[in-house]
C-alpha atoms as a PDB file:
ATOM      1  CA  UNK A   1     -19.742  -6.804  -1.451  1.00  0.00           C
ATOM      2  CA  UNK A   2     -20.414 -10.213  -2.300  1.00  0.00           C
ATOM      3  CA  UNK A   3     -21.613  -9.570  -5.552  1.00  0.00           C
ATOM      4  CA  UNK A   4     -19.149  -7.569  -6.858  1.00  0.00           C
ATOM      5  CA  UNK A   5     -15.988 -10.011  -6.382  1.00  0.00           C
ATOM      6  CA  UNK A   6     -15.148  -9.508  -9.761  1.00  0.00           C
ATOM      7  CA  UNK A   7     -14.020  -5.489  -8.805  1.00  0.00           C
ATOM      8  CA  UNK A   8     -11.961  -6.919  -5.737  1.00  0.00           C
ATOM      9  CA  UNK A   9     -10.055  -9.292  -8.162  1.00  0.00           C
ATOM     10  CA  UNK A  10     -10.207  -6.221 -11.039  1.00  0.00           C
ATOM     11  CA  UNK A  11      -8.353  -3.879  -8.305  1.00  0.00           C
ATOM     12  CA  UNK A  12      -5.646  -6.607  -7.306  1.00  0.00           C
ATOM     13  CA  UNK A  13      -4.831  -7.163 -10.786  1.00  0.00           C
ATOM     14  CA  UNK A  14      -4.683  -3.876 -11.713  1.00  0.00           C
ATOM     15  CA  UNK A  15      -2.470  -3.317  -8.061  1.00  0.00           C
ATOM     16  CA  UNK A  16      -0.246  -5.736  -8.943  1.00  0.00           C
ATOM     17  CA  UNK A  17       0.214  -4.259 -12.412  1.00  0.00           C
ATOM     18  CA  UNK A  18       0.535  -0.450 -11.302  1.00  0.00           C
ATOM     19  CA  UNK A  19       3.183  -1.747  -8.598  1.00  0.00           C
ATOM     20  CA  UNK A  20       5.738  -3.923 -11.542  1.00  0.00           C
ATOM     21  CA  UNK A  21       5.214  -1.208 -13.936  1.00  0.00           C
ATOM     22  CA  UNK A  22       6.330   1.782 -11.461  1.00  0.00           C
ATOM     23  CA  UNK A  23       9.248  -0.454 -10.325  1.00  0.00           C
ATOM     24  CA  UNK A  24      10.456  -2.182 -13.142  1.00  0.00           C
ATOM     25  CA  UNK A  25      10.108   0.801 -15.996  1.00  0.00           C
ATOM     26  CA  UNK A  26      11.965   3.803 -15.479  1.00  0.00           C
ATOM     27  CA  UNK A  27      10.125   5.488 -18.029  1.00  0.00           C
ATOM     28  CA  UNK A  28       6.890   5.435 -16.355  1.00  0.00           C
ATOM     29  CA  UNK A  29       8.245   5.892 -12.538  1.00  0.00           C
ATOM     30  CA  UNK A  30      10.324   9.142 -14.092  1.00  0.00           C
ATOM     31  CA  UNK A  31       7.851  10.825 -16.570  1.00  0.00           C
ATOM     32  CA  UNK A  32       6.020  13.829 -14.778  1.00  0.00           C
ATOM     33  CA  UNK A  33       2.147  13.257 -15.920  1.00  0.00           C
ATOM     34  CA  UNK A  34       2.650   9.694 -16.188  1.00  0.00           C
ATOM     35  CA  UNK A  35       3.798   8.573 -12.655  1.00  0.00           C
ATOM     36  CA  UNK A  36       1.130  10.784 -10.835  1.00  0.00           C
ATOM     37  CA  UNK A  37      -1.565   9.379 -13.017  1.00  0.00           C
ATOM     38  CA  UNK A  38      -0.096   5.570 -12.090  1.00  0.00           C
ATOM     39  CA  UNK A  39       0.407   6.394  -8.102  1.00  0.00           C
ATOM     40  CA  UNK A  40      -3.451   7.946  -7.941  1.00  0.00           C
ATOM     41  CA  UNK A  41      -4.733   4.758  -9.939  1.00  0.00           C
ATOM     42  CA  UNK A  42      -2.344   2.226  -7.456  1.00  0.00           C
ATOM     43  CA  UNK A  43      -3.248   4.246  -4.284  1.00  0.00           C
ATOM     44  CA  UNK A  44      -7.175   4.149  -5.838  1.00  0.00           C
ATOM     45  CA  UNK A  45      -6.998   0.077  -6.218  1.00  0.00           C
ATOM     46  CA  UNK A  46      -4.956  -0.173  -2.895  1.00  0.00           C
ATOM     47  CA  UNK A  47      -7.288   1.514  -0.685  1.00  0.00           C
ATOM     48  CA  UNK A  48     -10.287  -0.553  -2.459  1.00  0.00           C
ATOM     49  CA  UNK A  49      -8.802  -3.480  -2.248  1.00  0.00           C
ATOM     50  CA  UNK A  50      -7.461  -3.557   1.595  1.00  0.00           C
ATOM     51  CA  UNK A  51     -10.864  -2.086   2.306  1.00  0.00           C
ATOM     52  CA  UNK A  52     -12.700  -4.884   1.060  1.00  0.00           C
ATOM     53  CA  UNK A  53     -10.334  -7.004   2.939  1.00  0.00           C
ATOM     54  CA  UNK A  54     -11.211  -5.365   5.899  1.00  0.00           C
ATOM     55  CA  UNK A  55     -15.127  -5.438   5.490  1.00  0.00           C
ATOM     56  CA  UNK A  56     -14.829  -9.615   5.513  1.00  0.00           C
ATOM     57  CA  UNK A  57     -12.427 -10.091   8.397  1.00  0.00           C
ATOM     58  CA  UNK A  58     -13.609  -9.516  12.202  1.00  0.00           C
ATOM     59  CA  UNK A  59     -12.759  -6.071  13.482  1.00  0.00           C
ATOM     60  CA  UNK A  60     -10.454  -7.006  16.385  1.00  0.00           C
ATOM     61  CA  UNK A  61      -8.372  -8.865  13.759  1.00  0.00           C
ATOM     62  CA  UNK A  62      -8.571  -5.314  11.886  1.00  0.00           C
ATOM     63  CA  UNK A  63      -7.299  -3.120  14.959  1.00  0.00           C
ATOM     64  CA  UNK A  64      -4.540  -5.626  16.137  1.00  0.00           C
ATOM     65  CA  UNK A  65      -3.421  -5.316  12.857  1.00  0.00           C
ATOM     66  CA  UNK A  66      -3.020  -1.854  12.810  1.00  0.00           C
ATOM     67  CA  UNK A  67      -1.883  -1.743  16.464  1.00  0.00           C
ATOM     68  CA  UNK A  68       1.323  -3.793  15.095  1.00  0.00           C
ATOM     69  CA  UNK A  69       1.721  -1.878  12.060  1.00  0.00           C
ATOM     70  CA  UNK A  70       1.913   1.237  14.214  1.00  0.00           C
ATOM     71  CA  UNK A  71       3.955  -0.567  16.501  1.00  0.00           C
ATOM     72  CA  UNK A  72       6.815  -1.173  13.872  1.00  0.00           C
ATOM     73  CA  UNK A  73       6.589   1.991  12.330  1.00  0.00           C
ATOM     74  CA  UNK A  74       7.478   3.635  15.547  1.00  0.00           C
ATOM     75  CA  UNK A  75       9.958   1.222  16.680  1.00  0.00           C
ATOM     76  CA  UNK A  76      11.601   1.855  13.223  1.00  0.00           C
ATOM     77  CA  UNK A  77      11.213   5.431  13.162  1.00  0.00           C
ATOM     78  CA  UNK A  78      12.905   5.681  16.523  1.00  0.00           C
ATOM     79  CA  UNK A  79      15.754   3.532  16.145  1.00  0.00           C
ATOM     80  CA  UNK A  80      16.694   5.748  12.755  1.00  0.00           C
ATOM     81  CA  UNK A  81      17.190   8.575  15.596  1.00  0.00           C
ATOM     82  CA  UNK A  82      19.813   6.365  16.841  1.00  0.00           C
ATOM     83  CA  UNK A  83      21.547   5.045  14.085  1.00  0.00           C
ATOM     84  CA  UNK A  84      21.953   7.862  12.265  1.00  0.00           C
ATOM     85  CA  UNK A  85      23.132  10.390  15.085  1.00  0.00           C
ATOM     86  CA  UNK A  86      25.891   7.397  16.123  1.00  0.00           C
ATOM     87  CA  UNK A  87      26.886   7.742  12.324  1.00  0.00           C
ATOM     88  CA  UNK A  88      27.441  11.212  11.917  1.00  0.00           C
END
């Protein structure tokens, strides 16, 4: 992995890139062929490039990390029950 830094920086560019173009032209984020083809190549780079993160940093870092990301999602998820039933 070492020896190929320069595709770890390659797929962060090219991240950061994918994610200002889908967000900032309405063009590209609206056009049928065109917005699959840019989600597959940002979801491509993404995946690399947090898996590359991941095969540096200790793996209890790595789990606690995604302990507390599941941790929010669910805490979010369920208070959506909530706030939306009290709305309606």
């Amino acid at each position: 992995m070492r020896s190929h830094r320069w595709l770890f920086w390659t797929s962060f560019a090219l991240m950061i890139v994918l994610s200002i173009a889908i967000s900032c032209f309405n063009k590209i984020a609206r056009a049928v062929p065109i917005n699959y083809i840019c989600l597959l190549l940002f979801t491509i780079f993404t995946s690399y490039f947090i898996g590359s993160i991941c095969a540096y940093i200790d793996a209890e870092i790595v789990l606690l990390a995604a302990i507390l990301t599941m941790t929010v999602f669910f805490a979010l998820t369920f208070l959506t029950f909530f706030v939306s039933s009290s709305i309606l």
